[in-house]
Structures are given as C-alpha cells and as structure tokens.
C-alpha atoms as a PDB file:
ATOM      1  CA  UNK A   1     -23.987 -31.803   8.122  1.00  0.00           C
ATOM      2  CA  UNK A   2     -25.273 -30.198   4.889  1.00  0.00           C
ATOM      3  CA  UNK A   3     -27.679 -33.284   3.423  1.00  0.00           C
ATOM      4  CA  UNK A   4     -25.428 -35.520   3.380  1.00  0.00           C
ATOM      5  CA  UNK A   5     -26.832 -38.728   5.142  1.00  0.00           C
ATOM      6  CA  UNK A   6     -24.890 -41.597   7.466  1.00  0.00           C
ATOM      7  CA  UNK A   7     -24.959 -44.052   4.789  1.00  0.00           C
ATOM      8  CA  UNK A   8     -23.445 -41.401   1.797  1.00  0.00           C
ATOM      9  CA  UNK A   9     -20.799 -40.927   4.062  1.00  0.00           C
ATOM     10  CA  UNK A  10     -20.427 -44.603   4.915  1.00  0.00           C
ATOM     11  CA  UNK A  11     -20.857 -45.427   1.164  1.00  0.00           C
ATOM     12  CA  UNK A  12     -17.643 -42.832   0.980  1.00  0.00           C
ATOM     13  CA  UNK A  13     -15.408 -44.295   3.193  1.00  0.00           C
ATOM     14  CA  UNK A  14     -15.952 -47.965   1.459  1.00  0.00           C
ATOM     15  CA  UNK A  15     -14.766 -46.285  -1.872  1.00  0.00           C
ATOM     16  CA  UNK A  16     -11.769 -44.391  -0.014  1.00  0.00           C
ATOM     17  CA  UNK A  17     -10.962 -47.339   1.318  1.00  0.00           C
ATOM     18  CA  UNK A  18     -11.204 -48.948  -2.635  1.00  0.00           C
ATOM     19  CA  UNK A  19      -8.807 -46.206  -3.463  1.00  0.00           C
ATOM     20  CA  UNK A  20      -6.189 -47.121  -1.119  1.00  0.00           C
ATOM     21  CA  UNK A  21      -6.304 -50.884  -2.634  1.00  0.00           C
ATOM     22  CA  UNK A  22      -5.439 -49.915  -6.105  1.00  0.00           C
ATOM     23  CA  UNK A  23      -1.787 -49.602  -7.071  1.00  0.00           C
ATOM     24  CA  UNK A  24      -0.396 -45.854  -7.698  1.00  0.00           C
ATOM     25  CA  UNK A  25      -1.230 -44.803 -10.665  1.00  0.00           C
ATOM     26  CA  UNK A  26      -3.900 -46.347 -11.190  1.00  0.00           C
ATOM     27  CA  UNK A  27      -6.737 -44.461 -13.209  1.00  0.00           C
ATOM     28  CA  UNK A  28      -9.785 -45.578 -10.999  1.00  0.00           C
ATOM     29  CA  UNK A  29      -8.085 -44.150  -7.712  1.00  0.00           C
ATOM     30  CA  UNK A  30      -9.031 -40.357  -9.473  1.00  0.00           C
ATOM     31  CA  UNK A  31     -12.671 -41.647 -10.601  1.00  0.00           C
ATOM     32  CA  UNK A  32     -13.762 -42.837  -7.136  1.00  0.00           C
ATOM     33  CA  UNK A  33     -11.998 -39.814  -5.135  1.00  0.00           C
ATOM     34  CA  UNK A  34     -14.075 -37.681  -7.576  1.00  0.00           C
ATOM     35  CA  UNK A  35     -16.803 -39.650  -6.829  1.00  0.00           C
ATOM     36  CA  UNK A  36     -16.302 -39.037  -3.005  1.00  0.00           C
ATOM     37  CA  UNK A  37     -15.809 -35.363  -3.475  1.00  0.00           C
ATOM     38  CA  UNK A  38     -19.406 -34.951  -5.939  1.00  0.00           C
ATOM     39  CA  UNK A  39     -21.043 -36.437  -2.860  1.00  0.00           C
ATOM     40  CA  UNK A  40     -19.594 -34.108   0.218  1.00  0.00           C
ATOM     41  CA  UNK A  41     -20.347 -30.895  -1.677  1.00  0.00           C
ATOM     42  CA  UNK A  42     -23.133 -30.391   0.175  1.00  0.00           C
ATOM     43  CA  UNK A  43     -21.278 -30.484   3.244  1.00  0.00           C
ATOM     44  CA  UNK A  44     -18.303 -28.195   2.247  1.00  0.00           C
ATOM     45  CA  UNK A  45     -20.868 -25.964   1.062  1.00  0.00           C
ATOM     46  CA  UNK A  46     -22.785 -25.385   3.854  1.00  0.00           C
ATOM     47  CA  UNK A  47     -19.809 -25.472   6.005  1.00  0.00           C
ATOM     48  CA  UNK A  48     -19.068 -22.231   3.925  1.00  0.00           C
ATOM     49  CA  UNK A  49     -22.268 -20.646   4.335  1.00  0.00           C
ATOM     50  CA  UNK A  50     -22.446 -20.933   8.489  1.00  0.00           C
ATOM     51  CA  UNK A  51     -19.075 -19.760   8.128  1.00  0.00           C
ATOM     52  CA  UNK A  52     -18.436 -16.057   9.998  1.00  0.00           C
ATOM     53  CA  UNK A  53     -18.136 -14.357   6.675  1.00  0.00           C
ATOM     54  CA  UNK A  54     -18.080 -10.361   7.368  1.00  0.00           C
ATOM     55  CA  UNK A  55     -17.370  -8.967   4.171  1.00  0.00           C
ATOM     56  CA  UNK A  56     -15.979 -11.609   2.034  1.00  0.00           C
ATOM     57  CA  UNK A  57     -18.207 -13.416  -0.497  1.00  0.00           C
ATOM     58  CA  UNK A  58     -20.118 -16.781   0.230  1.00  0.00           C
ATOM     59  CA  UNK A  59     -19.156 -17.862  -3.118  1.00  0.00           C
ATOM     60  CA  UNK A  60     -15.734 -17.388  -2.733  1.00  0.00           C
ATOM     61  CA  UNK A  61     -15.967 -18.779   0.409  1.00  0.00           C
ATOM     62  CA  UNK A  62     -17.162 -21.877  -0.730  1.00  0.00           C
ATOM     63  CA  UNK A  63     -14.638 -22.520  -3.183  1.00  0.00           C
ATOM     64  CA  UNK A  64     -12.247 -22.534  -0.757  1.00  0.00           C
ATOM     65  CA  UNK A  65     -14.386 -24.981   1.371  1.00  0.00           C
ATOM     66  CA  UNK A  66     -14.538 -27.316  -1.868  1.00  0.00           C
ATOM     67  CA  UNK A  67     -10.502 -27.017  -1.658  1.00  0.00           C
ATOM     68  CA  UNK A  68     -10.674 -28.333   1.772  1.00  0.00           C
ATOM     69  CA  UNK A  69     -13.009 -31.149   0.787  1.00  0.00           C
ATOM     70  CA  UNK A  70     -10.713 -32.320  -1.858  1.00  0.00           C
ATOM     71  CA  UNK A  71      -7.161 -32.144   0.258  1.00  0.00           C
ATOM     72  CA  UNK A  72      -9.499 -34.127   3.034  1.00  0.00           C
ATOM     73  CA  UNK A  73     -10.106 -37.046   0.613  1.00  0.00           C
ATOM     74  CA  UNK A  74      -6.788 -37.138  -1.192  1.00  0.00           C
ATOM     75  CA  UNK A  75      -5.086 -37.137   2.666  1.00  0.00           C
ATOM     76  CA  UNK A  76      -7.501 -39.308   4.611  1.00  0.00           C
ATOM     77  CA  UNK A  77      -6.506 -42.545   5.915  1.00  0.00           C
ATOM     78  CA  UNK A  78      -9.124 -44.441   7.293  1.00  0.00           C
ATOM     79  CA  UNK A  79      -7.005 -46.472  10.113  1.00  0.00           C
ATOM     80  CA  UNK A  80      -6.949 -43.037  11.920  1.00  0.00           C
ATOM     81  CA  UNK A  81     -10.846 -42.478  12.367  1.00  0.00           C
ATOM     82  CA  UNK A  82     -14.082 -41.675  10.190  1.00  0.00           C
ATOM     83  CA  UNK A  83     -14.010 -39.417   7.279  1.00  0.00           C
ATOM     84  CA  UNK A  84     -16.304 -36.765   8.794  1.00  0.00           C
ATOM     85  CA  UNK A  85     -14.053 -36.291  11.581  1.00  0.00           C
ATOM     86  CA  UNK A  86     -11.585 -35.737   9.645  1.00  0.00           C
ATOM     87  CA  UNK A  87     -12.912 -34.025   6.545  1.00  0.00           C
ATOM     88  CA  UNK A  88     -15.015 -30.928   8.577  1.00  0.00           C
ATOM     89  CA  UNK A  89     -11.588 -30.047  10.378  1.00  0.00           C
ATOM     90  CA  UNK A  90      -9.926 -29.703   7.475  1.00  0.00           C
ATOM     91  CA  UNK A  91     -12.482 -27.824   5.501  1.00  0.00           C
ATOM     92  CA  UNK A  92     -12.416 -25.264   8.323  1.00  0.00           C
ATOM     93  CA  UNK A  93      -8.901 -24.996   9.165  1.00  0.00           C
ATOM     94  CA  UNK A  94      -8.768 -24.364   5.247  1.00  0.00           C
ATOM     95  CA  UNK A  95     -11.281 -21.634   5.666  1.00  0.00           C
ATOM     96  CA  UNK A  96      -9.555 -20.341   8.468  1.00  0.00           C
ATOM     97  CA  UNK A  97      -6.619 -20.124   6.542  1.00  0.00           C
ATOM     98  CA  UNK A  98      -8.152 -18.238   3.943  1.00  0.00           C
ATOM     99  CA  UNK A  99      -8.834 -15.471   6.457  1.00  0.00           C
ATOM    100  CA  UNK A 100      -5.732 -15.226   7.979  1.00  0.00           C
ATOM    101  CA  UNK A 101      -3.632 -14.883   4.591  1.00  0.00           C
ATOM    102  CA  UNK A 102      -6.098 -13.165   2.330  1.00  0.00           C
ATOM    103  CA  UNK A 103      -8.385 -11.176   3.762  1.00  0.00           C
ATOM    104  CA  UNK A 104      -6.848  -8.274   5.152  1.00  0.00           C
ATOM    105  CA  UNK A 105      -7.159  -4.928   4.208  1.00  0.00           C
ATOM    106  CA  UNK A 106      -3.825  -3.841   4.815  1.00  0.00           C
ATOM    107  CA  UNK A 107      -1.338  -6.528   4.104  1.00  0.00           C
ATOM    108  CA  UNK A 108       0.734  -7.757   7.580  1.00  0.00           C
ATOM    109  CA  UNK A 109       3.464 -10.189   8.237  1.00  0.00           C
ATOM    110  CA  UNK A 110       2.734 -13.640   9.363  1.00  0.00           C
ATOM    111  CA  UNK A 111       3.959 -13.352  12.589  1.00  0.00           C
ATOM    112  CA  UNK A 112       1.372 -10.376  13.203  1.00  0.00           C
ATOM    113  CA  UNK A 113      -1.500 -11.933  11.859  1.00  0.00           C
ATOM    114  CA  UNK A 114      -1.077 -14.641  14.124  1.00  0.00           C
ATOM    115  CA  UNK A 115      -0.500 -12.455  16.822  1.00  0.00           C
ATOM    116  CA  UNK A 116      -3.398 -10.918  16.559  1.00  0.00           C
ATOM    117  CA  UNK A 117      -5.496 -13.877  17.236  1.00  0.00           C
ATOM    118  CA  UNK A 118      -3.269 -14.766  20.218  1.00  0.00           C
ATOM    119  CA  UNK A 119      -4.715 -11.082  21.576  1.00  0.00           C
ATOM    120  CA  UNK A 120      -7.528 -11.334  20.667  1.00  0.00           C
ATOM    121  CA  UNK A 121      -8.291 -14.675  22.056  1.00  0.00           C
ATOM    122  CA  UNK A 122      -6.242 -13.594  24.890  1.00  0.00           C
ATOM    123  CA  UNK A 123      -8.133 -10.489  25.651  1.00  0.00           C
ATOM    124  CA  UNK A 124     -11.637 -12.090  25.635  1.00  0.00           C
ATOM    125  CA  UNK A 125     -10.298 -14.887  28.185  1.00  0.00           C
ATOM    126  CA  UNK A 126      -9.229 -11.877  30.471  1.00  0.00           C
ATOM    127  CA  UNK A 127     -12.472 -10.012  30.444  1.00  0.00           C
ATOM    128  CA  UNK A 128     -14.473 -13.246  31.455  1.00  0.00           C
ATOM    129  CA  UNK A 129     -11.980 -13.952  34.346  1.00  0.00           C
ATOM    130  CA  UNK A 130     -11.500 -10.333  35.427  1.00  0.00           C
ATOM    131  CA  UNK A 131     -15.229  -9.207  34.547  1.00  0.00           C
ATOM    132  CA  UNK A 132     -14.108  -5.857  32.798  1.00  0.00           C
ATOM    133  CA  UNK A 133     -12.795  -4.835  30.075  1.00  0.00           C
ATOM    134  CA  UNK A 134      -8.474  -5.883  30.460  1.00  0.00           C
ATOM    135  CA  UNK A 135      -5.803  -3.459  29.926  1.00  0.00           C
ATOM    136  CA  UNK A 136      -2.613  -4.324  27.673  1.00  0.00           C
ATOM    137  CA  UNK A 137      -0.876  -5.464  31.600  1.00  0.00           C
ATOM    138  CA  UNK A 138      -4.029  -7.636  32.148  1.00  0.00           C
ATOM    139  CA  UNK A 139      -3.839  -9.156  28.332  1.00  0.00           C
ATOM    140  CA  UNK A 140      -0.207 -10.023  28.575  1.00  0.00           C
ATOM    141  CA  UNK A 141      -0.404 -11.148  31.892  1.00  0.00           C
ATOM    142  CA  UNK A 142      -2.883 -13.334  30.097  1.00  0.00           C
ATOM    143  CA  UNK A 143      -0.897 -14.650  27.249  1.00  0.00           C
ATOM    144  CA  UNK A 144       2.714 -14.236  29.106  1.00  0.00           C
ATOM    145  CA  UNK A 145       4.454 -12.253  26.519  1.00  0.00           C
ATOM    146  CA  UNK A 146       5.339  -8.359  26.766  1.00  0.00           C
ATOM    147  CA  UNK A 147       3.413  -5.280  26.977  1.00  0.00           C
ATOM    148  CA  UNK A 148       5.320  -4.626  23.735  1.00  0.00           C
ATOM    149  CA  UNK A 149       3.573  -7.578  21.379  1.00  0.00           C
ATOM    150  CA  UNK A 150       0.438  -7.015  22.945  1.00  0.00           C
ATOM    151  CA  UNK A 151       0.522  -3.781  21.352  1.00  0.00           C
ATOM    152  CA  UNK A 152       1.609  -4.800  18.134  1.00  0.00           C
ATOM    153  CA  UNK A 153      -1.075  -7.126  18.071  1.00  0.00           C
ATOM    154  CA  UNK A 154      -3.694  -4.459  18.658  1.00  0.00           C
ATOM    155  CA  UNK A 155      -2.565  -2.411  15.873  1.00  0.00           C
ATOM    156  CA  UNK A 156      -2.763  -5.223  13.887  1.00  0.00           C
ATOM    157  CA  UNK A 157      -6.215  -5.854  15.392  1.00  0.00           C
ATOM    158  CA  UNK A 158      -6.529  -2.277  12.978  1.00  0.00           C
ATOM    159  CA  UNK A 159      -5.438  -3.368   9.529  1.00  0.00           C
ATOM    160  CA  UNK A 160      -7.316  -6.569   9.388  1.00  0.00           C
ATOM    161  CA  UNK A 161     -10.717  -4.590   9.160  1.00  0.00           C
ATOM    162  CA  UNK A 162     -10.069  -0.279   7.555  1.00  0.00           C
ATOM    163  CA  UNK A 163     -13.432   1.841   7.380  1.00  0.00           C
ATOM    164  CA  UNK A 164     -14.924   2.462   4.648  1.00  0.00           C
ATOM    165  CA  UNK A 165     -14.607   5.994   3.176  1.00  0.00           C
ATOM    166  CA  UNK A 166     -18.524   5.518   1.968  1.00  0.00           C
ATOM    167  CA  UNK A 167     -19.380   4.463   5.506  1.00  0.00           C
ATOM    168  CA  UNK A 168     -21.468   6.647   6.897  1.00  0.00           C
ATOM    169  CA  UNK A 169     -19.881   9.336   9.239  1.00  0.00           C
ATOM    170  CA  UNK A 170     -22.766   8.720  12.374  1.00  0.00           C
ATOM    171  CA  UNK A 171     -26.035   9.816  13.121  1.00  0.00           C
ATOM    172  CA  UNK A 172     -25.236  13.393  13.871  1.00  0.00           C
ATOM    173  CA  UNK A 173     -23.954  14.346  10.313  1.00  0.00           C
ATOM    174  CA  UNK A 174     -27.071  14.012   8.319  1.00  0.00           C
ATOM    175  CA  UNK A 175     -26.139  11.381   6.293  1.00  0.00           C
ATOM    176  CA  UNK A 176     -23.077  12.479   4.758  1.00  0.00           C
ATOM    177  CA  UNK A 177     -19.589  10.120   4.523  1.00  0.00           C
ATOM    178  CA  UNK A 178     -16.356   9.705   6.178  1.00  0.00           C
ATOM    179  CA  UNK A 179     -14.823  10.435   2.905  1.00  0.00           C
ATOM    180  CA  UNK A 180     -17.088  14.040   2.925  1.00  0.00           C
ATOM    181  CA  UNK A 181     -15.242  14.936   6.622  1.00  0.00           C
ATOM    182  CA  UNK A 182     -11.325  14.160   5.055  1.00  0.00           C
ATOM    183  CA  UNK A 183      -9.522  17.675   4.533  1.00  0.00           C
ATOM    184  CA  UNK A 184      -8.904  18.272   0.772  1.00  0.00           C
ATOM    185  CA  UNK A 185      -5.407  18.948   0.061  1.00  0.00           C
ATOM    186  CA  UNK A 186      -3.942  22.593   1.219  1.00  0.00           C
ATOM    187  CA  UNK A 187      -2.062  24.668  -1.072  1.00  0.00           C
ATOM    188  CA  UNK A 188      -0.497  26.758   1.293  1.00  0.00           C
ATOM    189  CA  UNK A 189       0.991  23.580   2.863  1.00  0.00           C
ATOM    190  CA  UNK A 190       2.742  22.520   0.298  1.00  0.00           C
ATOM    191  CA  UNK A 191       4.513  26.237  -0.373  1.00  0.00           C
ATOM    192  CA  UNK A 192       6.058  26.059   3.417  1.00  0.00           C
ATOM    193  CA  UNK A 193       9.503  24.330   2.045  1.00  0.00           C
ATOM    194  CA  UNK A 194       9.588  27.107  -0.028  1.00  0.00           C
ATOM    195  CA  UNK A 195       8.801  29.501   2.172  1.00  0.00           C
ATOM    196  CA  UNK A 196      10.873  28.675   4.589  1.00  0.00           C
ATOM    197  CA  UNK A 197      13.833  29.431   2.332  1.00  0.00           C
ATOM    198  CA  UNK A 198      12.644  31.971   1.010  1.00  0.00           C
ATOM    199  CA  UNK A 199      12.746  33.963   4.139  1.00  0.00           C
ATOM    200  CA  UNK A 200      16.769  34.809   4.951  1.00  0.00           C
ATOM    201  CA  UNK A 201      17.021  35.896   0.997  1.00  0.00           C
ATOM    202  CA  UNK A 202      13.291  38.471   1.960  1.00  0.00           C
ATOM    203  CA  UNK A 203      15.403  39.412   4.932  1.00  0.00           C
ATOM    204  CA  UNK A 204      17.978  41.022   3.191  1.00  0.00           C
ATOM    205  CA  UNK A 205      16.017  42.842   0.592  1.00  0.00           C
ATOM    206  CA  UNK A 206      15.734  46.361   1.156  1.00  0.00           C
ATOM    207  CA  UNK A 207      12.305  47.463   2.831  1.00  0.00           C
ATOM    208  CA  UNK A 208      10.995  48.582  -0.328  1.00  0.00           C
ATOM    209  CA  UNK A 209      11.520  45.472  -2.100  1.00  0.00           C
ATOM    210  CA  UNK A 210      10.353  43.698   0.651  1.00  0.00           C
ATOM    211  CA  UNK A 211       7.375  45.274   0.721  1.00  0.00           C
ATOM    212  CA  UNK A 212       6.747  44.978  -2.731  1.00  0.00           C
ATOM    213  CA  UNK A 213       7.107  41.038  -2.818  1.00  0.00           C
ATOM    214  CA  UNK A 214       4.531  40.636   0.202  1.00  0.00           C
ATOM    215  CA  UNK A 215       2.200  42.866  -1.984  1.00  0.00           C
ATOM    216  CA  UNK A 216       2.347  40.758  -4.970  1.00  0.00           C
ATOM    217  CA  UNK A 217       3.366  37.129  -4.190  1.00  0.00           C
ATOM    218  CA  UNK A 218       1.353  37.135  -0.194  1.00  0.00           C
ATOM    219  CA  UNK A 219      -1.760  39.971  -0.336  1.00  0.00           C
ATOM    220  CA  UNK A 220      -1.713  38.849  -4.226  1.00  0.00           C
ATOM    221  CA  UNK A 221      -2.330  42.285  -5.392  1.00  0.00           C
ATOM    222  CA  UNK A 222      -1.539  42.693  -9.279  1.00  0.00           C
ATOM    223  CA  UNK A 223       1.034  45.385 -10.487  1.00  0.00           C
ATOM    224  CA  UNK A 224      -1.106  48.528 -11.409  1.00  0.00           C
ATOM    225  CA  UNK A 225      -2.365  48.039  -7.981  1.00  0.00           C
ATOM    226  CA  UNK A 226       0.529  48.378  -6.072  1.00  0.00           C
ATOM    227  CA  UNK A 227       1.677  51.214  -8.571  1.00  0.00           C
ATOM    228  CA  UNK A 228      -1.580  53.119  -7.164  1.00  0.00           C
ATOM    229  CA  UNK A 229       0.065  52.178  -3.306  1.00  0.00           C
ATOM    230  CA  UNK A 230       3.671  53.758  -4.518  1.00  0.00           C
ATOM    231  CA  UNK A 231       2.412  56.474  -6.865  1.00  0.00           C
ATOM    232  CA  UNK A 232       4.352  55.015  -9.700  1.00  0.00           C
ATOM    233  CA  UNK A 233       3.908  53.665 -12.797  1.00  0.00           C
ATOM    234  CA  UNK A 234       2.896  49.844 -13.808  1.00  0.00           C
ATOM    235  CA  UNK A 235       5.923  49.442 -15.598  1.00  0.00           C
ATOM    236  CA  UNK A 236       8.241  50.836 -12.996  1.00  0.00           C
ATOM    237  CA  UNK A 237       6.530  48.303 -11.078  1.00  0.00           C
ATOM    238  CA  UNK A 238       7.175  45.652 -13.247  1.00  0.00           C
ATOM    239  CA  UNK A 239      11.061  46.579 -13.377  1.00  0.00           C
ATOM    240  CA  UNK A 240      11.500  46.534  -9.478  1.00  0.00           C
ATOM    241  CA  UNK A 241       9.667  43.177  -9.411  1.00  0.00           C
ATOM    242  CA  UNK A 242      12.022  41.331 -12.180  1.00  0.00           C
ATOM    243  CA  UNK A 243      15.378  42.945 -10.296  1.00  0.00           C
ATOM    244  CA  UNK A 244      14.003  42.076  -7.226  1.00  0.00           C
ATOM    245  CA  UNK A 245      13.483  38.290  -8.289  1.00  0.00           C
ATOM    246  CA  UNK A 246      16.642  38.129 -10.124  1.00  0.00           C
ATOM    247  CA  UNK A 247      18.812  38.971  -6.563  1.00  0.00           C
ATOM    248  CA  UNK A 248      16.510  36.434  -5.001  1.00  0.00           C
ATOM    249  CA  UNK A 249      16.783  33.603  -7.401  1.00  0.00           C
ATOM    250  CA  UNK A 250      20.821  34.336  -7.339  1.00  0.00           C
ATOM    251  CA  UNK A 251      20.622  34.348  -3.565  1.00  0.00           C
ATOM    252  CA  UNK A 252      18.764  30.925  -3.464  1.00  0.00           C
ATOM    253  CA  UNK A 253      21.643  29.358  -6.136  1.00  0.00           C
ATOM    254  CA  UNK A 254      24.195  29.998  -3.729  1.00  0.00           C
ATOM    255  CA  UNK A 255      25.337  33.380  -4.370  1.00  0.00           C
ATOM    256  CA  UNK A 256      24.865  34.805  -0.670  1.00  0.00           C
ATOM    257  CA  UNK A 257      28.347  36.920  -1.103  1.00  0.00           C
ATOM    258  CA  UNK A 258      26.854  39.877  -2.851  1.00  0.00           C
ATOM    259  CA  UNK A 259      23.644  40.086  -4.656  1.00  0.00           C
ATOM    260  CA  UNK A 260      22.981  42.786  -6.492  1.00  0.00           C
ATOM    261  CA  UNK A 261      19.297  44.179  -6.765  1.00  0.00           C
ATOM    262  CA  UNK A 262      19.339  47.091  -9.285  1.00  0.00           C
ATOM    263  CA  UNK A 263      17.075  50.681  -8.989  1.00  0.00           C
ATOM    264  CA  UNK A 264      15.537  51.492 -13.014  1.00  0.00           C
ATOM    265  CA  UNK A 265      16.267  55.247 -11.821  1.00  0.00           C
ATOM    266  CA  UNK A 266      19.607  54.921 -11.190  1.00  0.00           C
ATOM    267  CA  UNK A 267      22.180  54.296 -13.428  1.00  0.00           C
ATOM    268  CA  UNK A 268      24.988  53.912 -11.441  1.00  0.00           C
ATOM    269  CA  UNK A 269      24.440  52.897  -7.626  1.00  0.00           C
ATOM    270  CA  UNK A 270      22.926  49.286  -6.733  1.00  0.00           C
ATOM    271  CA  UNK A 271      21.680  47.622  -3.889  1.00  0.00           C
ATOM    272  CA  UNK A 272      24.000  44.852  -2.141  1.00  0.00           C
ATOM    273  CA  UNK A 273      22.479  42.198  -0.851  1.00  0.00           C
ATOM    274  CA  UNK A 274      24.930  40.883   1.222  1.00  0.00           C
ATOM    275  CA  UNK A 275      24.852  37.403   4.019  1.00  0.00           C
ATOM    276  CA  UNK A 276      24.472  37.830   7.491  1.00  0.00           C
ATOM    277  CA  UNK A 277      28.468  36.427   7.608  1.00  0.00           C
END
C-alpha cells in the first residue's frame, strides 16, 4: 500500500477519531487531519503511479490522487469501517474521475463519456461469452439499450484517444508522418463557387470572347500570346478582355436583361448579351 505500515495507518485512525472529538471550529481538527494526510502520501502516490496512465502525466496524476487523499480524511467516519477501505476507493474513484472529465481529446457530453464505458465494458463482456469479436446487435443485446447508443458510444470510443499527426504513418512509408500523407489545401477547390457562376454569364458570350477568357483566365496564357493565336495586336487584346469582363461582372450584379459587350473596331454595333428568358 505504498510504505505505509499497519500501525501508521492505525496511528491515523486514533487521530481521525481525535478530530471528530473536538468541537467545530476548533484549530487542532486542521493540524491533526494534516497530520493524517503527510502520512498517506505515500499511498496516494503510488496509487497514482500503478495507475493506467496512457498519455497523461504521473505528476499530474498524483496531484489528483493527493486530492483524493484529502476529501478521504475530511469525509471519513470511522463507525462505517477502516480508513484504508475507505481512503483507496476514494483516491481512485477521484482518479477515475479525472479521466472521464479531463482527459479527452475532443471534448464530449457527459452522457457520452459515460456511455462509452458502458460499451466498452459491455463489449468486452460479450466477446468472453460469445468467444469473438461482438457486433453492435451482440453489444446491445449485452447492455439492453439500442443499436442507436451503442453507436454513439463507439464514436465516442474515437474522441477520447485522436492520432497524433507526428505519429508515424506505418512501416511501409519509410518513416515519414501522418501529418506528411494529409492533402495540402487545393486552389482550384476553392474557385468552384465561382466557377460555377461563372458559367451561364461564359455561356452567353459570343464564341470569340469565350474563347478568349478560357485562354487567359483557364490555359493562363498572357495577352501577347493570345494576340500571336488571333493575329492581333496586344492591345486589341487587352480591349476585348476589359469589355469582355465588364458584360460579365454586370451579368453577375444582376443585370441578365441585356449586357452589352462592346467590339474596339466598331463604333456603332455591340454585342447583346441577353438571358436565356
């Protein structure tokens, strides 16, 4: 029990027992439960340490264990048994505690958390009585509840332990990350709202135009060299592009009744752009 000997913890028990003598209030009642609590560290502590621990700290571990201790002394009564059966309980329900409510990676409601341990408790009974692993039937057949919470509780099963990004991605990959193997973010992706509008307004242009925005905005080709494709100049180019634009950023404001995409050669004449209505 963590050196600490029968007679400490009789010796502990006699000055509980002192404590529950002295009048409320008195000052002495704090100096011997201190007293009590000085000489069960060692237990708490190593109560801690043979603690299942995965990837929390010992030391924080044991402070919580030391919490237990001290709600053990300040709430035993020793009419109702001997303060080792009482004290260990309470250090590890206190520990237990600590796991459920703090140390999961993605934060769940009660109700889940609990849950969880019903399935997984539930699941491990299953496989011992059926001999295989149980599916979610055979778990809540277990437990009695639905298919449905069973379910829930296995997803919750999910965000009390997330992979590591750093972990490594297995023994085929040569050593390199999970994090290394997640898809950077896509450009192109993020351009498909846009795109997606964009396409009655490109329907309407005239072929020309139409041809000249896939050049420049999709194959990316720059204005002298699509002025080498039409056998015009860069500035004429340039021109058609801005007109162009214009009767597609007028289309995209609403104005789907007539746009108007001028020609630089002509002076009088224009191209209407007109909706499919």
């Amino acid at each position: 029990m963590g050196r600490v000997s029968d007679e400490q913890l009789d010796h502990c028990e006699e000055l509980l027992l002192r404590v529950g003598n002295l009048p409320d209030g008195d000052p002495d009642r704090n100096q011997l439960r201190d007293a009590v609590v000085e000489t069960l560290l060692p237990m708490a502590d190593a109560i801690a340490r043979a603690f299942p621990h995965g990837r929390q700290s010992v030391d924080d571990l044991v402070q919580v264990a030391r919490l237990g201790l001290v709600k053990a002394v300040a709430g035993f009564d020793p009419k109702l048994g001997g303060l080792a059966g009482y004290a260990v309980p309470t250090i590890r329900g206190e520990l237990k505690r600590y796991f459920r409510d703090q140390c999961w990676e993605v934060r769940v409601p009660r109700r889940l958390q609990e849950l969880r341990s019903e399935v997984r408790a539930g699941t491990e009974r299953a496989e011992q009585r059926l001999g295989h692993t149980p599916q979610v039937a055979e778990i809540a057949d277990e437990l009695q509840i639905g298919a449905d919470e069973v379910n829930d509780g296995l997803k919750a099963d999910v965000a009390y332990s997330v992979a590591s990004l750093n972990a490594p991605a297995g023994w085929d990959h040569d050593g390199c990350e999970v994090g290394d193997l997640v898809g950077a973010p896509d450009g192109k992706v993020e351009q498909v709202p846009e795109r997606v509008s964009l396409r009655p307004a490109l329907e309407r242009l005239p072929v020309r135009e139409r041809q000249l925005i896939r050049w420049r905005f999709f194959d990316e080709l720059t204005q002298q060299q699509i002025a080498d494709r039409l056998g015009v100049s860069q500035m004429h180019v340039s021109r058609l592009l801005s007109s162009t634009l214009a009767a597609i950023r007028a289309w995209l404001e609403g104005d789907t009744d007539q746009i108007v995409v001028s020609h630089p050669r002509r002076r009088t004449g224009a191209v209407a752009l007109r909706s499919a209505a």
